[in-house]
Protein backbone atom coordinates (compact mmCIF):
# COMPACT_ATOMS: atom_id res chain seq x y z
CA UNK A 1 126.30 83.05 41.00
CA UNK A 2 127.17 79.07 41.19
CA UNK A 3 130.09 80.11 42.97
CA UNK A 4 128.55 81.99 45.99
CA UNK A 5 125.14 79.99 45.89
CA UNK A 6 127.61 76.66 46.68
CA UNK A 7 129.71 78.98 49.42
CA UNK A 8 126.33 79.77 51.51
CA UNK A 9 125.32 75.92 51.03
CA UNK A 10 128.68 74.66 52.22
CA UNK A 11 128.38 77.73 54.79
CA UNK A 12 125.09 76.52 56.55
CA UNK A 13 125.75 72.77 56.39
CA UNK A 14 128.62 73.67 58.09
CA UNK A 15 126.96 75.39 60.84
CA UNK A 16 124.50 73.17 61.11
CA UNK A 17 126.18 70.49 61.36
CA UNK A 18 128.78 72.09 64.42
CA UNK A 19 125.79 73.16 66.11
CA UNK A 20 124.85 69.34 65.69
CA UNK A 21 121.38 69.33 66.63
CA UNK A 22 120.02 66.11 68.57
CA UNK A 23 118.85 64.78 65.54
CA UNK A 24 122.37 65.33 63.54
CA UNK A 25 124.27 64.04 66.08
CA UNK A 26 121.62 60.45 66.51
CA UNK A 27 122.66 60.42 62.63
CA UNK A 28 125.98 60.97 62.81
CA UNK A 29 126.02 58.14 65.69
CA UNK A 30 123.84 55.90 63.92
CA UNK A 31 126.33 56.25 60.97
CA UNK A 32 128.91 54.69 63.41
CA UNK A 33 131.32 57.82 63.64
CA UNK A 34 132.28 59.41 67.10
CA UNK A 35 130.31 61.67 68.43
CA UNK A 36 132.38 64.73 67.84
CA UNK A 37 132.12 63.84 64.51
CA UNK A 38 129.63 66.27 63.20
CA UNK A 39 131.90 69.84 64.58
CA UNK A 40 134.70 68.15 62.36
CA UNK A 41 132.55 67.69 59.54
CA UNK A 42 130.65 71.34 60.14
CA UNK A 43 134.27 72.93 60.30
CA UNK A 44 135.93 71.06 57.21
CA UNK A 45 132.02 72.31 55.22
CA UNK A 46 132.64 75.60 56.51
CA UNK A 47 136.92 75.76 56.22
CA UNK A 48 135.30 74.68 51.94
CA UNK A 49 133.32 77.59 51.73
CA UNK A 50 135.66 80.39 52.78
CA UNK A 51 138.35 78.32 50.56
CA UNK A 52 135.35 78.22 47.83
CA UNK A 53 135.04 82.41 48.23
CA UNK A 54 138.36 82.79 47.72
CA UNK A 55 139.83 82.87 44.31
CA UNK A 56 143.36 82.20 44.95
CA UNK A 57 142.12 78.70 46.87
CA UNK A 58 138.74 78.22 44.92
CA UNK A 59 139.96 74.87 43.81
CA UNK A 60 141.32 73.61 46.72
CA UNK A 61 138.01 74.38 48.31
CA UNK A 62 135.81 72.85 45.26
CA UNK A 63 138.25 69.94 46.08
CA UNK A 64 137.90 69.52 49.86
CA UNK A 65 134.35 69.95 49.40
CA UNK A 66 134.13 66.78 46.61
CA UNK A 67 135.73 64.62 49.31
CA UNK A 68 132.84 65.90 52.08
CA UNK A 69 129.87 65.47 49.80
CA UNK A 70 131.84 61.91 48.34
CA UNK A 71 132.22 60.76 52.06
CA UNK A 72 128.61 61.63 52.83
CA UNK A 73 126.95 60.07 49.82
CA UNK A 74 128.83 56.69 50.36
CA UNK A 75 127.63 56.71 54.01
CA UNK A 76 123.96 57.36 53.45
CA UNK A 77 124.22 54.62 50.69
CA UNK A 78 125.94 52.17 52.81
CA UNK A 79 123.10 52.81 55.57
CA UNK A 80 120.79 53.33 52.94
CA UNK A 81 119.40 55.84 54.35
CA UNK A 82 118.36 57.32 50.56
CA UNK A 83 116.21 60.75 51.80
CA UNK A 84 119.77 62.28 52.34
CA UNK A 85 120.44 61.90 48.93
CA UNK A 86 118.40 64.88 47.73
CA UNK A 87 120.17 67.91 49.33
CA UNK A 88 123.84 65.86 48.58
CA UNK A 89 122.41 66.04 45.34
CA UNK A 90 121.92 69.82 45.11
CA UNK A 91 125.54 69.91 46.41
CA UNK A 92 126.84 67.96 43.74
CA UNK A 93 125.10 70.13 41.13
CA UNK A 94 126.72 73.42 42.79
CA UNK A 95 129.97 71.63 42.82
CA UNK A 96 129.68 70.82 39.24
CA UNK A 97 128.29 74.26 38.40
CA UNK A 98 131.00 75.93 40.11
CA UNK A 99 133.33 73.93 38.73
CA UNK A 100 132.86 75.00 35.31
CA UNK A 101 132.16 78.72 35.60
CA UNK A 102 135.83 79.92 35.81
């Protein structure tokens, strides 16, 4: 359940953050990165969950989607910007879940 619970998080982050709202894209800017930023970020989320879904590349995709949530917690803690901790939170949890179920 871990396992497909962390694909649909990685899943909608993903599109979310492609779509890249006005207000994801003012963070992504304010966070100093360019403004296509956010569709390479939503694709990499999204490229982790299909990788997550699939067995045979489950821990490449538990891997690539470390880095993402690593890379995001160590920008919203250098901007200190701490209210985006809570849902990188909940990813790490999934990730760690996931980790250990097979």
């Amino acid at each position: 359940l871990s396992i497909w619970l962390l694909v649909a998080a990685f899943f909608g982050a993903g599109v979310f953050n492609a779509i890249g709202t006005p207000g994801t894209q003012s963070d992504f800017a304010r966070w100093g990165y360019p403004r296509w930023w956010n569709v390479l970020t939503g694709g990499l989320e999204i490229m982790s969950a299909v990788l997550i879904a699939l067995a045979v590349s489950r821990v490449v995709g538990l891997a690539l989607g470390t880095l993402i949530i690593a890379a995001a917690v160590l920008t919203v803690l250098r901007h200190r910007e701490f209210r985006h901790l809570v849902p990188l939170g909940v990813f790490v949890a999934l990730i760690a879940l996931a980790a250990t179920s097979f």
